[in-house]
Protein backbone atom coordinates (compact mmCIF):
# COMPACT_ATOMS: atom_id res chain seq x y z
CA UNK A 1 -148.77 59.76 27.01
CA UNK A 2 -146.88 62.71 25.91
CA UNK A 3 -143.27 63.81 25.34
CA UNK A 4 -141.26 66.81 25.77
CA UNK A 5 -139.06 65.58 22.53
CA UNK A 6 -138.23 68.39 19.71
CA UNK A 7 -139.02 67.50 16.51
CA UNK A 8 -136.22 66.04 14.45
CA UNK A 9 -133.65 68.44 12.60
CA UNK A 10 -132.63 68.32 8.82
CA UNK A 11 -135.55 70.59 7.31
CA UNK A 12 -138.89 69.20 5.41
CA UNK A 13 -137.06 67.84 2.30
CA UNK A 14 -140.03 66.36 0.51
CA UNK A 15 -140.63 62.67 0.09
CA UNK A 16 -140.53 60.83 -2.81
CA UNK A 17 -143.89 60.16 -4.20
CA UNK A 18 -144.97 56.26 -3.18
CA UNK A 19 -145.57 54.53 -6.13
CA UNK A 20 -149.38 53.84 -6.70
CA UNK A 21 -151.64 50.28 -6.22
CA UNK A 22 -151.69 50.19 -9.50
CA UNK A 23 -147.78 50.24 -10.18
CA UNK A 24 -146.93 47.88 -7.97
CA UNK A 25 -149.36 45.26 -9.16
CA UNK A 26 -147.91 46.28 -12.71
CA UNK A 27 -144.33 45.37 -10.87
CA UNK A 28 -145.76 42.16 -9.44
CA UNK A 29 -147.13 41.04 -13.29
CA UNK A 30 -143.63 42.17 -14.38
CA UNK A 31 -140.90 39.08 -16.21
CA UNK A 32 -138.77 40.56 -13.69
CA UNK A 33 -140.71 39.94 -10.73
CA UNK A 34 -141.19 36.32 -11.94
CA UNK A 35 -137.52 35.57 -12.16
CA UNK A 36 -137.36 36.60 -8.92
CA UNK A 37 -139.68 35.12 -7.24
CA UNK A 38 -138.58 31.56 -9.35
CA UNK A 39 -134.70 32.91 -8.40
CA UNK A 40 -136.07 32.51 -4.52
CA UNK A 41 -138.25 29.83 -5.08
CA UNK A 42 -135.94 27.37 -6.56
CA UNK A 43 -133.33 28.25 -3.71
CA UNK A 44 -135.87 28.07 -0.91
CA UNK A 45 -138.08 25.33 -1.24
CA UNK A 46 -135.86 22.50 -2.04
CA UNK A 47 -133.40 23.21 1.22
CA UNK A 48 -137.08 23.93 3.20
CA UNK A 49 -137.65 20.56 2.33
CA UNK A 50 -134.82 19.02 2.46
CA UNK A 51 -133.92 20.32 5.99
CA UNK A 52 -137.49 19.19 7.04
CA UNK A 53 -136.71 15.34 5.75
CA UNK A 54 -133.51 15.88 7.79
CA UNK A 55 -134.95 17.44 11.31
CA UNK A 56 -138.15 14.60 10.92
CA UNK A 57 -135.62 11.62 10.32
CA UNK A 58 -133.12 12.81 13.98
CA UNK A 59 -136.48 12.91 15.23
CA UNK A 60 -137.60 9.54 13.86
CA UNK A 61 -133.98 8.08 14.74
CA UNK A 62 -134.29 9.40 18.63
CA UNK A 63 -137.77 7.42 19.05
CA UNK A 64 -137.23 4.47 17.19
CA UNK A 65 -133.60 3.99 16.93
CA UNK A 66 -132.04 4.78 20.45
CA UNK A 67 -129.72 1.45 20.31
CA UNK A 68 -128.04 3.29 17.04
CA UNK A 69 -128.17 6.99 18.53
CA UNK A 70 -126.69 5.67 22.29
CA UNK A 71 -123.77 3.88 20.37
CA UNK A 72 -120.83 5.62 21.42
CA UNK A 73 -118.41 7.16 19.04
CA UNK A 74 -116.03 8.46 21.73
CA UNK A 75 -115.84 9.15 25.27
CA UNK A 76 -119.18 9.83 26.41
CA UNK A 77 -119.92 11.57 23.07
CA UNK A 78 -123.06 9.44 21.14
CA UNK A 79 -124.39 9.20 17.45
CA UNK A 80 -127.55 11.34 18.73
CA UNK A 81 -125.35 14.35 19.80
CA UNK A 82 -123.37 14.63 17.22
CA UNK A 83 -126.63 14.45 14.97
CA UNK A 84 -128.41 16.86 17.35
CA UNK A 85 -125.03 19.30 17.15
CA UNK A 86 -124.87 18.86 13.49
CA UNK A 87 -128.91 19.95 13.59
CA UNK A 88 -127.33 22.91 14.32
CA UNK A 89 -124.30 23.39 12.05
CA UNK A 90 -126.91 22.87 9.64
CA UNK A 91 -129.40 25.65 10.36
CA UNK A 92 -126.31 27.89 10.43
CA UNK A 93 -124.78 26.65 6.82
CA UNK A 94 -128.66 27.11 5.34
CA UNK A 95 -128.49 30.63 6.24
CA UNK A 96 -124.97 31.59 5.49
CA UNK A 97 -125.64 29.80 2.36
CA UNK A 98 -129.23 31.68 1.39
CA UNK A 99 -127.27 34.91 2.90
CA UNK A 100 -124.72 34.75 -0.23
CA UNK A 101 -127.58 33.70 -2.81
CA UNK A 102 -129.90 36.50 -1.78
CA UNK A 103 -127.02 39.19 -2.06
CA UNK A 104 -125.90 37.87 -5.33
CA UNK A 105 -129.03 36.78 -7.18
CA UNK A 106 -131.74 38.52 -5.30
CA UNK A 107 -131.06 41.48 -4.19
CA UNK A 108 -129.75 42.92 -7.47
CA UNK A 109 -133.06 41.74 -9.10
CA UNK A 110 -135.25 43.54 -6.39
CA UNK A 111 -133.12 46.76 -6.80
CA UNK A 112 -133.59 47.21 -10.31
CA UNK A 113 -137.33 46.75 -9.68
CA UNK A 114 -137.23 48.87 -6.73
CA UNK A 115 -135.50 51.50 -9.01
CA UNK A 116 -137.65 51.03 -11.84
CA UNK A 117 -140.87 51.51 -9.26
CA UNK A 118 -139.43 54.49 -7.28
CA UNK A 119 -138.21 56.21 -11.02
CA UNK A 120 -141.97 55.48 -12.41
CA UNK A 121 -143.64 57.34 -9.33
C-alpha cells in the first residue's frame, strides 16, 4: 500500500543520541532504580493482593452465601449489589489512588533517571 502523504514539516533537527545497552543496564543496577522499583513495589503489590482477597471473597459470598447476599437492605436493592457496585467503586479508588502515588513518588524518580540517561548519551 502506498500514500500520496508529504513528508512532515519542521526540518531534520537531529535526534538525541539513544542511550546505549550498556547504560541502561548501568541505570537498571543504579540505588535509584531500586528505590523505585521498591517505591512501586510496596504500593502495588499489597493493594494487588488485597483487591484479589476482596474480588475472590464477593465471589466466594455469591456461591456459598446467597441467603446473606439476597437479604434485602432496601427496596429491591440486596447485600450482593451493593458488594458487586462497591467492586466497582473500588477498582476506581485503586487507580485514582496509584494515579496520585505514581505522580508524586514515581514519576519524579523516573525523571531524574531519565535525565541522568538522556544527559549521559
Amino acid at each position: 500500500m502506498t500514500t500520496e502523504a508529504a513528508p512532515p514539516q519542521g526540518g531534520a533537527e537531529p535526534s538525541p543520541a539513544s542511550p546505549t545497552a550498556e547504560q541502561f543496564a548501568a541505570a537498571q543496577q543504579s540505588p535509584e532504580f531500586a528505590e523505585l522499583r521498591g517505591s512501586f513495589r510496596s504500593f502495588a503489590f499489597p493493594l494487588t493482593v488485597a483487591f484479589i482477597v476482596w474480588y475472590l471473597l464477593y465471589v466466594l459470598l455469591c456461591n456459598y452465601a446467597g441467603g446473606f447476599m439476597g437479604t434485602k437492605l432496601f427496596g429491591n436493592i440486596n447485600v450482593a449489589l451493593v458488594l458487586g457496585l462497591a467492586q466497582f467503586a473500588t477498582t476506581f479508588l485503586i487507580a485514582w489512588w496509584y494515579s496520585r502515588h505514581a505522580a508524586s513518588r514515581l514519576d519524579p524518580k523516573a525523571e531524574a533517571i531519565k535525565a541522568r540517561l538522556e544527559a549521559g548519551a
